[in-house]
C-alpha atoms as a PDB file:
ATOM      1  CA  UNK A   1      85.094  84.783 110.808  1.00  0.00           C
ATOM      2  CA  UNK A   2      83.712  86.299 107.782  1.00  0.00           C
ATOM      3  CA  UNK A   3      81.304  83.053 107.207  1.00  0.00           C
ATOM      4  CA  UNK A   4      79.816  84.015 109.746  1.00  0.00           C
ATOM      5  CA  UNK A   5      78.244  87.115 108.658  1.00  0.00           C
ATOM      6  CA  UNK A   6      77.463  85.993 105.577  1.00  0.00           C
ATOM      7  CA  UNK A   7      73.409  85.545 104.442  1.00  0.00           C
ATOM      8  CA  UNK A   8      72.389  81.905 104.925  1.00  0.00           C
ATOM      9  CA  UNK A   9      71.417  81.946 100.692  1.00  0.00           C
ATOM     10  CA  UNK A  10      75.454  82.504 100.180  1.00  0.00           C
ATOM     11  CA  UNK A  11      76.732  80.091 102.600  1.00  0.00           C
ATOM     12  CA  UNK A  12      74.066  77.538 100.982  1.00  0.00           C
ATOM     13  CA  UNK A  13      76.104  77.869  97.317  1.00  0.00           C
ATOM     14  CA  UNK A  14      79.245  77.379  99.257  1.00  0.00           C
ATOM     15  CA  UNK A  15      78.113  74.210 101.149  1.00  0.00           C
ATOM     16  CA  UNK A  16      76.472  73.061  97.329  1.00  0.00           C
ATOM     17  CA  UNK A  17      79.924  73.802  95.653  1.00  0.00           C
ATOM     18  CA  UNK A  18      81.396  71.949  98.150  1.00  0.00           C
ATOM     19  CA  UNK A  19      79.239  68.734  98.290  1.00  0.00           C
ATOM     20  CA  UNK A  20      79.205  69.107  94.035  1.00  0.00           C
ATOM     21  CA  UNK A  21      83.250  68.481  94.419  1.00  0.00           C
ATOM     22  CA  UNK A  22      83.063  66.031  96.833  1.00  0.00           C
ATOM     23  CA  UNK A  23      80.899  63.557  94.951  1.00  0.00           C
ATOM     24  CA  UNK A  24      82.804  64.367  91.771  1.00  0.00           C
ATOM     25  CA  UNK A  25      86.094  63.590  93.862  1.00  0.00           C
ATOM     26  CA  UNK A  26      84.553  60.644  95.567  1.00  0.00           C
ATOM     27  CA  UNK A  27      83.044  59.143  91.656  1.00  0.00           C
ATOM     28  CA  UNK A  28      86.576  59.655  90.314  1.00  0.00           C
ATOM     29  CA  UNK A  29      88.407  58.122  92.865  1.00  0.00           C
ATOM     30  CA  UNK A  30      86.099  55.393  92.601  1.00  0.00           C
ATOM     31  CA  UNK A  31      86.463  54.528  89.214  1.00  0.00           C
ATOM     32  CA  UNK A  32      90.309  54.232  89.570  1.00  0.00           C
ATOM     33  CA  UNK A  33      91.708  50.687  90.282  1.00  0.00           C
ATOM     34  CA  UNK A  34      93.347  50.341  93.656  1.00  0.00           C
ATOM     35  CA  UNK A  35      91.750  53.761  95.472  1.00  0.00           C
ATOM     36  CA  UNK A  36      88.220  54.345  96.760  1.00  0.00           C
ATOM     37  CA  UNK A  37      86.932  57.325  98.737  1.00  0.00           C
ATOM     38  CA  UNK A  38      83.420  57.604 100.148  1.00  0.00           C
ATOM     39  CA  UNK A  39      81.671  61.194 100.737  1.00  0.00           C
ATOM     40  CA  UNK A  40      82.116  62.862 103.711  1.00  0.00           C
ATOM     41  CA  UNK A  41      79.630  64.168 105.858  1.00  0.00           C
ATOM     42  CA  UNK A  42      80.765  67.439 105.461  1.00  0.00           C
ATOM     43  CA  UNK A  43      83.880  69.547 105.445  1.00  0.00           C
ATOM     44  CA  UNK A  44      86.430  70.724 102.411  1.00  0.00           C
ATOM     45  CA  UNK A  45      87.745  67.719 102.197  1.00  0.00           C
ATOM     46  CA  UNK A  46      87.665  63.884 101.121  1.00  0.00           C
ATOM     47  CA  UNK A  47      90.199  61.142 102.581  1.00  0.00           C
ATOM     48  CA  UNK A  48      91.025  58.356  99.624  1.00  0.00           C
ATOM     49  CA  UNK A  49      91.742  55.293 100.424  1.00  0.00           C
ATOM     50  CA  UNK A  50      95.349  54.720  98.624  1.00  0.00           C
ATOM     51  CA  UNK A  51      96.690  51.493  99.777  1.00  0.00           C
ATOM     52  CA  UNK A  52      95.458  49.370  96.888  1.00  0.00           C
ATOM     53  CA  UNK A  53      98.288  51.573  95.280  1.00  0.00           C
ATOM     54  CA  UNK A  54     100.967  52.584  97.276  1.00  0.00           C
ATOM     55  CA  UNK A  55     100.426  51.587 101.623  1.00  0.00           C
ATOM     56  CA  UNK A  56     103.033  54.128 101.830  1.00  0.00           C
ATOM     57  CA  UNK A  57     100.647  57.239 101.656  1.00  0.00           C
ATOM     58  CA  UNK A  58     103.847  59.712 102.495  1.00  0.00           C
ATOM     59  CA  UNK A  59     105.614  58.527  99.219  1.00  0.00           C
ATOM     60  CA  UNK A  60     102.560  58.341  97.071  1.00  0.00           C
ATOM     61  CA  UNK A  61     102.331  61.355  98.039  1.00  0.00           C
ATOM     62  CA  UNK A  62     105.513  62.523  96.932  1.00  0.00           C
ATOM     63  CA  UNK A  63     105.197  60.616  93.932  1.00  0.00           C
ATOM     64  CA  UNK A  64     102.527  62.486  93.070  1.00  0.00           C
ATOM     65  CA  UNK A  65     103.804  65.946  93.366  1.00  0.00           C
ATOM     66  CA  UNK A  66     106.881  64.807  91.742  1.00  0.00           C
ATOM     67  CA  UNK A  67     105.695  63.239  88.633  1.00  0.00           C
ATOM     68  CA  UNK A  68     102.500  64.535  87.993  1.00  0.00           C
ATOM     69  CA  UNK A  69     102.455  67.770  89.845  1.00  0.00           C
ATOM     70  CA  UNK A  70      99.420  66.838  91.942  1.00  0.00           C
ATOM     71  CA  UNK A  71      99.918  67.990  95.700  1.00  0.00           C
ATOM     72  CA  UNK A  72      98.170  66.089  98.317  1.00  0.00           C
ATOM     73  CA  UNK A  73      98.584  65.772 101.778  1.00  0.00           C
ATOM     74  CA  UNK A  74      99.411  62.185 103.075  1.00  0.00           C
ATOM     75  CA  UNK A  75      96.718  61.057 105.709  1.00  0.00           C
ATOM     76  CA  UNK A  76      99.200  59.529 108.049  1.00  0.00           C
ATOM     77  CA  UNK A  77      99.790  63.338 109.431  1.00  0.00           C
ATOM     78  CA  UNK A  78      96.915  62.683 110.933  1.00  0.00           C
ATOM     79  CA  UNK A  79      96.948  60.051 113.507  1.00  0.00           C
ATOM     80  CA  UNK A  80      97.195  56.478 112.655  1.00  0.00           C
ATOM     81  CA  UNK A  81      93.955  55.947 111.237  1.00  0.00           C
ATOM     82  CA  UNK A  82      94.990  58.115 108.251  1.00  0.00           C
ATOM     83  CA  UNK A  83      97.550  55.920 107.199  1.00  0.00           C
ATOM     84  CA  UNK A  84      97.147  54.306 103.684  1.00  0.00           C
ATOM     85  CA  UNK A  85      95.090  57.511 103.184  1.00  0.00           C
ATOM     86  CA  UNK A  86      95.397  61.099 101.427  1.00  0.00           C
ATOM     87  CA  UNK A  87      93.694  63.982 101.950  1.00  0.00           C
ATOM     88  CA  UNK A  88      92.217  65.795  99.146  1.00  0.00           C
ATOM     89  CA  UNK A  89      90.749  69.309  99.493  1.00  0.00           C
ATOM     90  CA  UNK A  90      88.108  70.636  97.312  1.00  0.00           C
ATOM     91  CA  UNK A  91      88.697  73.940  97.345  1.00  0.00           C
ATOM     92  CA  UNK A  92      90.321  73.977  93.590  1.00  0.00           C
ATOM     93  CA  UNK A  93      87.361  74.372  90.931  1.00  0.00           C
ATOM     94  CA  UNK A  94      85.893  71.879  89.477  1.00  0.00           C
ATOM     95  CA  UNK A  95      88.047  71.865  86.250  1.00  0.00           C
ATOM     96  CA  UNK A  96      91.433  71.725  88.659  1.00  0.00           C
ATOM     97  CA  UNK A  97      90.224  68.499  90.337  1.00  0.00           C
ATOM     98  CA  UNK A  98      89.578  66.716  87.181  1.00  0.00           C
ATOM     99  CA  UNK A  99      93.103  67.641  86.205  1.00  0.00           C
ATOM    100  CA  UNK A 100      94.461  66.585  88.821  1.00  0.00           C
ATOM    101  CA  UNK A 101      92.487  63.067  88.286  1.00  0.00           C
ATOM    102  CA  UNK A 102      93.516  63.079  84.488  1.00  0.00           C
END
């Protein structure tokens, strides 16, 4: 509720760091064999497309946390549709994401 309140100019550098994230996200996943993600139309977050790497987005998942200590959430939480999929937020930094990617 405290977005709300908050002068249009601040909520504009949110929405920017935001969409800077995404498209970083979205290029990164991208250039990765076997994932691709395309930019959402708004929102903290980006669904990648996993299943040219694991279809089982619940154990990549898991993998992921376990061996690289990356935590995502699987997409198949979310309905069928999210299957194959995880989500990624973007509200690390900028630095944390390309971690994360490394």
């Amino acid at each position: 509720m405290v977005a709300l309140g908050l002068p249009e100019a601040e909520l504009a550098s949110y929405r920017m760091a935001f969409r800077d994230r995404a498209e970083r996200v979205v290029a990164r996943a991208n250039a990765l064999q076997g994932l691709s993600a395309a930019m959402p139309a708004g929102g903290m977050f980006v669904m990648l497309d996993c299943r040219g790497v694991d279809p089982d987005d619940q154990r990549l998942a898991r993998r992921l946390l376990d061996e690289a200590q990356v935590a995502v959430v699987s997409g198949s939480g979310f309905g069928p549709g999210g299957r194959g999929h995880l989500r990624i937020s973007l509200t690390p930094e900028t630095e944390t994401l390309d971690l994360a990617f490394d």
